[in-house]
Protein backbone atom coordinates (compact mmCIF):
# COMPACT_ATOMS: atom_id res chain seq x y z
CA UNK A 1 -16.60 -3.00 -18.23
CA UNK A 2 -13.75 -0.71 -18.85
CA UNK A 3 -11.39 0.44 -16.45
CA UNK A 4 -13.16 3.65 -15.67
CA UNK A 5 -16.48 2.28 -15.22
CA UNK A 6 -14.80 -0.08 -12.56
CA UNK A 7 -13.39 2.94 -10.92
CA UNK A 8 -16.98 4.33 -10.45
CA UNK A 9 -17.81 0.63 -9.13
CA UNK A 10 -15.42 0.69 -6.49
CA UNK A 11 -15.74 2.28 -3.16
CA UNK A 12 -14.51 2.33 0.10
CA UNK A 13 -16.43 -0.57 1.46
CA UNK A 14 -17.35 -0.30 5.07
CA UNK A 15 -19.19 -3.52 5.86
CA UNK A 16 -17.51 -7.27 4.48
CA UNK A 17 -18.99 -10.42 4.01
CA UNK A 18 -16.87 -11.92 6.56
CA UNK A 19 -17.90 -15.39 4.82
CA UNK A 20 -16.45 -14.33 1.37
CA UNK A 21 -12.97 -15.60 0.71
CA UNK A 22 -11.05 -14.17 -2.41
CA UNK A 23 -9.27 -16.56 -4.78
CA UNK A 24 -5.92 -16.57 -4.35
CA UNK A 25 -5.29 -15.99 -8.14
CA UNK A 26 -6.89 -12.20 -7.47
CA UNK A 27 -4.91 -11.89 -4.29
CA UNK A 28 -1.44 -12.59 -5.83
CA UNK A 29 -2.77 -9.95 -8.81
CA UNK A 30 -3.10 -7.36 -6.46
CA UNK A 31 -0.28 -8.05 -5.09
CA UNK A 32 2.42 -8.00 -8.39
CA UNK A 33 0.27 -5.01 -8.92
CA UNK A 34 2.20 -3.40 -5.73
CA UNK A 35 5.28 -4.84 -6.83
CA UNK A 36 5.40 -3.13 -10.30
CA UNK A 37 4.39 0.10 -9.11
CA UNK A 38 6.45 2.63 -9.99
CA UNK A 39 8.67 4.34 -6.95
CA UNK A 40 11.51 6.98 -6.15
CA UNK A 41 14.75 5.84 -7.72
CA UNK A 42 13.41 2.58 -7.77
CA UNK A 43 13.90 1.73 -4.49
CA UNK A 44 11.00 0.20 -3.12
CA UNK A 45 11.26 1.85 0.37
CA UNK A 46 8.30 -0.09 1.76
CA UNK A 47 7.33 -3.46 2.90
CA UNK A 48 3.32 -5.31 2.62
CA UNK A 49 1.77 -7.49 4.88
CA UNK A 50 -0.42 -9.75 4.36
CA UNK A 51 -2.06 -10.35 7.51
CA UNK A 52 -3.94 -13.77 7.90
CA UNK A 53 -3.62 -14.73 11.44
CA UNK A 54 -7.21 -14.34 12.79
CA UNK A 55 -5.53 -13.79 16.48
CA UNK A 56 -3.04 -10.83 14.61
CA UNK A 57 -6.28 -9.18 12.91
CA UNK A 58 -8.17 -8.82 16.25
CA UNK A 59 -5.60 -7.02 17.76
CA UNK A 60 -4.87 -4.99 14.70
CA UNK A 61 -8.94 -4.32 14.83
CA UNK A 62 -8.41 -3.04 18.44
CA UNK A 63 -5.29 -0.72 16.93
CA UNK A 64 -7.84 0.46 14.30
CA UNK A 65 -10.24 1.69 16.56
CA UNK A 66 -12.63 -1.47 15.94
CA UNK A 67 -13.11 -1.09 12.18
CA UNK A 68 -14.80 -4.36 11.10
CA UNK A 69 -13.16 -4.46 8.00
CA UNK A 70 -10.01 -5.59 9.51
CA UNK A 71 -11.77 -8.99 10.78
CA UNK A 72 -14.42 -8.78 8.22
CA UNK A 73 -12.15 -8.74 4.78
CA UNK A 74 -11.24 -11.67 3.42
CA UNK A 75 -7.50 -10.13 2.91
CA UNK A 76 -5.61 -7.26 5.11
CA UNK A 77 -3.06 -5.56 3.90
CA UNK A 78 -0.29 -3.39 5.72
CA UNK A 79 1.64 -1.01 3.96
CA UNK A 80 4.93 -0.34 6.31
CA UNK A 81 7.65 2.07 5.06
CA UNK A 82 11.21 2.09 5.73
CA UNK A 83 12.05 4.26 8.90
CA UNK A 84 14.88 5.82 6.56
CA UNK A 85 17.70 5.33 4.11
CA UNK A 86 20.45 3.74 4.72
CA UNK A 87 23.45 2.72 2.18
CA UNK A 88 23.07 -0.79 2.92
CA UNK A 89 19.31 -0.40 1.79
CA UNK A 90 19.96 1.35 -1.26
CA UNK A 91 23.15 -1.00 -2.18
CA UNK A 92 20.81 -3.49 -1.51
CA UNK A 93 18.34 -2.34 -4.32
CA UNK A 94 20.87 -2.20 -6.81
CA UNK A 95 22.88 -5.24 -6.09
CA UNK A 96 18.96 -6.67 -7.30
CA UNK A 97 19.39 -4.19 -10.37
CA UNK A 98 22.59 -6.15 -11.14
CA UNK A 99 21.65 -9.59 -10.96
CA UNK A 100 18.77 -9.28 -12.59
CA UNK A 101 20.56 -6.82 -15.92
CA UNK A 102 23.98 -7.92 -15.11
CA UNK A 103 27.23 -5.30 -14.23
CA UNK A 104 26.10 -2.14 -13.32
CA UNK A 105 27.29 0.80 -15.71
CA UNK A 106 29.65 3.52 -14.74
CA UNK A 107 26.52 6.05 -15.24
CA UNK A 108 24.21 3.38 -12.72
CA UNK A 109 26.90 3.16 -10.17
CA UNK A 110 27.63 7.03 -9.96
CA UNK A 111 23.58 7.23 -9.68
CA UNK A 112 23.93 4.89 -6.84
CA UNK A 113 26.80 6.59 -5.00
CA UNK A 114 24.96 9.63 -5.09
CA UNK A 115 21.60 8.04 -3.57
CA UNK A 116 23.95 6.33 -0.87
CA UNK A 117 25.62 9.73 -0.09
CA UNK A 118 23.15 12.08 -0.04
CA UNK A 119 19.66 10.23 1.23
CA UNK A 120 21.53 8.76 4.51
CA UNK A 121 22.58 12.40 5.58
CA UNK A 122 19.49 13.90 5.55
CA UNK A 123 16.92 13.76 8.38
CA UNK A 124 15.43 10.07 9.32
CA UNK A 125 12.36 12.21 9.39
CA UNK A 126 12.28 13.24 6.14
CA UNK A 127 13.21 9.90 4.73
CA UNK A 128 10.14 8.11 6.69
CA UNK A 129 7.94 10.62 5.10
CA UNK A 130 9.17 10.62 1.07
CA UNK A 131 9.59 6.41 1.97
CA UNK A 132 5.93 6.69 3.16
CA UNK A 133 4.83 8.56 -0.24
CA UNK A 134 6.20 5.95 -2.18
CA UNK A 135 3.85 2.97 -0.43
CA UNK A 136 0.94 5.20 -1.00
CA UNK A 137 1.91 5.16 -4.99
CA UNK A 138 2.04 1.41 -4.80
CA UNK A 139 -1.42 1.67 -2.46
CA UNK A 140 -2.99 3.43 -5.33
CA UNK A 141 -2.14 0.79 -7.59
CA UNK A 142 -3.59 -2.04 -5.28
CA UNK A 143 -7.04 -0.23 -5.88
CA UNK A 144 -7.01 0.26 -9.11
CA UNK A 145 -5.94 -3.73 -9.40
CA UNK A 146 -8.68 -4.68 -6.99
CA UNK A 147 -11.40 -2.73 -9.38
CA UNK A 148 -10.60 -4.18 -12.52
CA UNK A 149 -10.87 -7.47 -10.52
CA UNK A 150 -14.50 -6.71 -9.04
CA UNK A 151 -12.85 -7.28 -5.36
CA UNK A 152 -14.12 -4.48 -3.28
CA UNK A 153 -11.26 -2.70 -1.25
CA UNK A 154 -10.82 -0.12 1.33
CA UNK A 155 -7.85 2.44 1.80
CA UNK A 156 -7.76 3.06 5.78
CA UNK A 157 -5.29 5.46 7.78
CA UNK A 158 -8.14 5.31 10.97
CA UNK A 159 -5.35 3.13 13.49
CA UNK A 160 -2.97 3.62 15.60
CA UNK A 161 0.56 3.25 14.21
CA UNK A 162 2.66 2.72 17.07
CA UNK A 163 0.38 -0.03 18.43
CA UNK A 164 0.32 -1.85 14.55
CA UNK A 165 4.00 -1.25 14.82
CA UNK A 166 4.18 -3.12 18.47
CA UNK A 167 1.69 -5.79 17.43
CA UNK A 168 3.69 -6.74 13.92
CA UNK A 169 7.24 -6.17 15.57
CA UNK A 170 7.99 -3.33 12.81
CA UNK A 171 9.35 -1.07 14.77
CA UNK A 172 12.31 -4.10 15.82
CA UNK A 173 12.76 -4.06 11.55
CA UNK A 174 13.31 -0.60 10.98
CA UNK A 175 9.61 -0.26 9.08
CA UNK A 176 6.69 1.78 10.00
CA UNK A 177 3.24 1.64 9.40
CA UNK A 178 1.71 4.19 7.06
CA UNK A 179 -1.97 3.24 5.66
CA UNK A 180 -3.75 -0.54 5.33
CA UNK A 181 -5.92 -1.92 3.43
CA UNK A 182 -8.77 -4.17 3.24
CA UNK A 183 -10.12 -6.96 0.62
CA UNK A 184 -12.99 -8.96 0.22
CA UNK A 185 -16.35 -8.88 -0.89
CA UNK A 186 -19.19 -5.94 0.37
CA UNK A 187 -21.72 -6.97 2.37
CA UNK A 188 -24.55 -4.96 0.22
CA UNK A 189 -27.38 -5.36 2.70
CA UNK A 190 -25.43 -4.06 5.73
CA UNK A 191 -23.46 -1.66 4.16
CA UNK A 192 -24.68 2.05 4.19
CA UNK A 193 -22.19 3.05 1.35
CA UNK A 194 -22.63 0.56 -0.98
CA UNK A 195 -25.84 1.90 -3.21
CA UNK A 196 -25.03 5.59 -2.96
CA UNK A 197 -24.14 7.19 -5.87
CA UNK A 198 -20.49 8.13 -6.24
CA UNK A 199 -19.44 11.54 -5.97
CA UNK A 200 -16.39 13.10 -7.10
CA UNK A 201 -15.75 17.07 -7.57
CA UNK A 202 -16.58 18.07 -11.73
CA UNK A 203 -13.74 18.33 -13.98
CA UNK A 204 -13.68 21.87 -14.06
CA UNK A 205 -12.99 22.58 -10.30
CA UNK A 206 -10.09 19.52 -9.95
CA UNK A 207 -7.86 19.61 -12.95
CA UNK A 208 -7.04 23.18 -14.15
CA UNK A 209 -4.94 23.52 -17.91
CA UNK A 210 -1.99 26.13 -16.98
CA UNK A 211 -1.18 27.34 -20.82
């Protein structure tokens, strides 16, 4: 199939097969998949969980209002973004940049000094949020990783965030949580979603050509 006909396969899948275990080879694909998404400057201002302690997920279920999917999936996924920028975050990144490509240019570092100078000053607020935008970049590439790999998936902001942050200890890390996600395989038969046709707004009324 090509990649757009496994976009119209996918779905937000509301009932798992709770028996249904991914390979891990699809797992760790989804997951380089967040890695090499593309973010702000680079910096990766997020952290993913991968959530397998059965004990963890029921509380996390309770946080999420009872969604079954947390339980149900095979995999759970939190996406938790930095609370804000720092200078030792961002020297952080590019000491990375450096070890990997070797000494940083003069054009790399002055980039750098000017992330570490102005990003720090400016509201924590406002850092959580653009941080926050970033993970849901990298979320968006998790789907689109879990189509092409026939592993149904579900984007999920339904939960409290406070109480994932208590449960996981983010909020002791300097990380929030900002959306999760859930993989496995649909349960067809119990699953109200699964055989209704997808629907999407027509071309004409979502992308307009400004000329």
């Amino acid at each position: 199939m090509s990649f757009l006909q496994n976009l119209n396969w996918r779905y937000a899948t509301k009932k798992y097969d709770a028996a249904a275990k991914l390979s891990q080879d699809k797992v760790e694909t989804i997951l380089e998949a967040i890695r090499m998404a593309p973010t702000s400057s680079g910096l990766q201002p997020f952290e993913v969980l991968d959530v397998r302690n059965p004990e963890t997920r029921q509380k996390l279920q309770a946080a999420a209002f009872g969604q079954s999917q947390v339980t149900d999936a095979s995999h759970f996924l939190v996406f938790a973004a930095w609370d804000t920028y720092t200078p030792e975050r961002i020297k952080k990144v590019f000491d990375t940049i450096a070890a990997e490509r070797g000494p940083l240019s003069d054009d790399t570092k002055a980039y750098r000094d000017g992330l570490m100078k102005n990003y720090p000053a400016r509201d924590a607020h406002v850092n959580f949020e653009q941080a926050a935008r970033q993970a849901y970049i990298a979320l968006g590439f998790a789907l689109a990783a879990a189509a092409e790999l026939k592993v149904d998936s579900t984007p999920m902001e339904g939960f409290d965030p406070k109480a994932f942050d208590e449960i996981l200890g983010l909020d002791k890390r300097g990380l929030k949580t900002v959306v999760i996600m859930a993989l496995g395989q649909r349960d067809a038969a119990n699953d109200w979603l699964a055989n209704l046709k997808k629907v999407r707004l027509p071309k004409a009324a979502l992308i307009q050509e400004v000329k």
